[in-house]
C-alpha atoms as a PDB file:
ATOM      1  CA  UNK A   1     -19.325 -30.725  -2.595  1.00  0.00           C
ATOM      2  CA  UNK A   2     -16.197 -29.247  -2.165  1.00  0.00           C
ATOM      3  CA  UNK A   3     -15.943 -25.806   0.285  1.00  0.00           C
ATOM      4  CA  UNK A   4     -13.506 -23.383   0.379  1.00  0.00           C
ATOM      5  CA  UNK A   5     -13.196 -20.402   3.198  1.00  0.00           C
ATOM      6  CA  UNK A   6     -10.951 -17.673   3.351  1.00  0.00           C
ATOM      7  CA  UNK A   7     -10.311 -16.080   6.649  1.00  0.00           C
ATOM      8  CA  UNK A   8      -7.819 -13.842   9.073  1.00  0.00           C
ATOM      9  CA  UNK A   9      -9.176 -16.336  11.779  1.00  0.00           C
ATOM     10  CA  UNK A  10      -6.875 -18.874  12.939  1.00  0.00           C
ATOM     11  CA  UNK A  11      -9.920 -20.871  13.470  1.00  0.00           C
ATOM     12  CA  UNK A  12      -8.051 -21.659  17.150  1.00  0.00           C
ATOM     13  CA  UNK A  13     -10.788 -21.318  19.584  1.00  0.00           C
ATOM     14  CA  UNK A  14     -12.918 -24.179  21.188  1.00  0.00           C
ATOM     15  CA  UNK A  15     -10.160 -26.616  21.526  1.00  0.00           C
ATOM     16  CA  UNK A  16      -9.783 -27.085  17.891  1.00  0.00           C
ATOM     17  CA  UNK A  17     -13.182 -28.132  17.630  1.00  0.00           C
ATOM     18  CA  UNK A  18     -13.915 -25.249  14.394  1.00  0.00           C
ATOM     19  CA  UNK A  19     -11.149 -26.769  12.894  1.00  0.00           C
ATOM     20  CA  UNK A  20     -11.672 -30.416  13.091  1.00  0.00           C
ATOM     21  CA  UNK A  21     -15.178 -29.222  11.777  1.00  0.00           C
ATOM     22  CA  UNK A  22     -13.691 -28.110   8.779  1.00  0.00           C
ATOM     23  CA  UNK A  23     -11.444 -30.751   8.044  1.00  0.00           C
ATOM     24  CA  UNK A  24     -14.806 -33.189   8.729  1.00  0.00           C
ATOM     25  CA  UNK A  25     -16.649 -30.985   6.147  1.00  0.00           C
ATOM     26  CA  UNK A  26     -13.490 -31.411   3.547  1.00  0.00           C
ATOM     27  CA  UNK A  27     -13.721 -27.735   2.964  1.00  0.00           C
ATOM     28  CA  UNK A  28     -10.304 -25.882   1.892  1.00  0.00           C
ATOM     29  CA  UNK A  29      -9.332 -23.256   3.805  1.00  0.00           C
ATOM     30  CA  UNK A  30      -6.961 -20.574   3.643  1.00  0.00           C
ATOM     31  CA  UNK A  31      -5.848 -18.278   6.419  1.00  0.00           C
ATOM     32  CA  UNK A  32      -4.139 -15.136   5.928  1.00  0.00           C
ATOM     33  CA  UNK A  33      -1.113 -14.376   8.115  1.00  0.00           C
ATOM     34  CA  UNK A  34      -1.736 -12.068  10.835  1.00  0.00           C
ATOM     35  CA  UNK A  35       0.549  -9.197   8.511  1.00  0.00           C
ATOM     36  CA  UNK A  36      -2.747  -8.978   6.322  1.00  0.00           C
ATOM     37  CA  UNK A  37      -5.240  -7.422   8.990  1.00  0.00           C
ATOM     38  CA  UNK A  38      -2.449  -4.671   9.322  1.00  0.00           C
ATOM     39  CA  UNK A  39      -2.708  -3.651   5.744  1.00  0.00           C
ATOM     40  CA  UNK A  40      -6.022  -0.817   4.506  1.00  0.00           C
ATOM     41  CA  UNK A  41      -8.159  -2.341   1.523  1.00  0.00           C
ATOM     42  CA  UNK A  42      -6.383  -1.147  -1.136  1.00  0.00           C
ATOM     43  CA  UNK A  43      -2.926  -2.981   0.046  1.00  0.00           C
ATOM     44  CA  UNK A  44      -4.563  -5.754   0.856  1.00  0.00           C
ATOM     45  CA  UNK A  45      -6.444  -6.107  -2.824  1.00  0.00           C
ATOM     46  CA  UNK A  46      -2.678  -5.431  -4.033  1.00  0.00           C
ATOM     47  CA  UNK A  47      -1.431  -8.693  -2.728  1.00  0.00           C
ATOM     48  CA  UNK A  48      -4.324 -10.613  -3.109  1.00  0.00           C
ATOM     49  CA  UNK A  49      -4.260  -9.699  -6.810  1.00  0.00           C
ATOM     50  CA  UNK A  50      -0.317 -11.498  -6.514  1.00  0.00           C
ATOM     51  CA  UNK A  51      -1.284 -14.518  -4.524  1.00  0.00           C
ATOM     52  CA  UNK A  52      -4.846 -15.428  -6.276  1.00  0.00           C
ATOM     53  CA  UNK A  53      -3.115 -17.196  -9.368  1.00  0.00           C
ATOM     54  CA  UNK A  54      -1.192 -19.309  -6.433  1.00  0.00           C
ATOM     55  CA  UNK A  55      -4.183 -19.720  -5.008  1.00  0.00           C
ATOM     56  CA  UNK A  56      -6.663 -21.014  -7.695  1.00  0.00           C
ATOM     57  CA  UNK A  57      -3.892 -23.539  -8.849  1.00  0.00           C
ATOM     58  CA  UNK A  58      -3.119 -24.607  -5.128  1.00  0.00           C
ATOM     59  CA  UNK A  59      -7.043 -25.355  -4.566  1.00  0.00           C
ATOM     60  CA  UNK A  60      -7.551 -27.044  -8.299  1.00  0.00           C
ATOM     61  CA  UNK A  61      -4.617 -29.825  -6.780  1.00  0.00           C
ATOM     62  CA  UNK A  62      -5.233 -30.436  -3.338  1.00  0.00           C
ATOM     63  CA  UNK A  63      -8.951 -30.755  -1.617  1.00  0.00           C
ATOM     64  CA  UNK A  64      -9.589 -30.199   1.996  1.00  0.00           C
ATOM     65  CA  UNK A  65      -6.821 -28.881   4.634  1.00  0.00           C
ATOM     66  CA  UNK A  66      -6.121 -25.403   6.146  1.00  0.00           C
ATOM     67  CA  UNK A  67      -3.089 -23.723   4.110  1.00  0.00           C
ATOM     68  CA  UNK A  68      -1.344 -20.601   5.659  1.00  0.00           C
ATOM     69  CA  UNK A  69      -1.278 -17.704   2.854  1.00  0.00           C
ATOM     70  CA  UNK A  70       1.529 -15.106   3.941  1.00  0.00           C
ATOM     71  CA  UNK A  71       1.682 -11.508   3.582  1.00  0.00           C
ATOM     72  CA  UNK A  72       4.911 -10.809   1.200  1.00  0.00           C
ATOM     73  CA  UNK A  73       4.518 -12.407  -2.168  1.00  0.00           C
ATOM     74  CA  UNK A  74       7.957 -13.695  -4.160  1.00  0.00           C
ATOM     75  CA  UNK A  75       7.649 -15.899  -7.467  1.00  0.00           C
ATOM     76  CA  UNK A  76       9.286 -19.353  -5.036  1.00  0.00           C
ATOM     77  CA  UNK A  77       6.691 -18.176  -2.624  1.00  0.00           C
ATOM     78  CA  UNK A  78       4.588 -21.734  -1.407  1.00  0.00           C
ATOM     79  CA  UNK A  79       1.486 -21.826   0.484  1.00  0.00           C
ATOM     80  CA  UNK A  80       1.981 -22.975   3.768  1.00  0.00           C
ATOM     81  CA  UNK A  81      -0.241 -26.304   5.438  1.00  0.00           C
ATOM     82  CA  UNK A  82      -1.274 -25.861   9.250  1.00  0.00           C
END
């Protein structure tokens, strides 16, 4: 069964041991720059609204991996792998 996770974590504590567990469990996961946690609720649903398209398509063609999203949303705009 595939997983997916969204998160402001970097999932960088315990010697990379969360994210090794991840990439064990084959979940997708997708990390929101640090930009994001400065943002109140209603900009943040603003650019979530932009990315999720990106988003949906990104997880439909690739399964498993962490993938950076960033803050500023252009059209040539690519998810980033970590």
């Amino acid at each position: 069964m595939r997983g997916y996770v969204i998160s402001l974590d970097k999932f960088t504590k315990s010697r990379g041991a969360e994210r090794e567990a991840l990439r064990r469990a084959r979940h997708t996961v997708y990390v929101l720059d640090s930009q994001w946690a400065a943002h109140k609720f209603w900009a943040k649903s603003t650019q979530w609204v932009l990315w999720w398209p990106q988003v949906l398509e990104h997880a439909r063609l690739i399964e498993g991996g962490i993938h950076r999203i960033p803050w500023r949303h252009t059209s040539g705009k690519k998810l980033l792998s970590l």
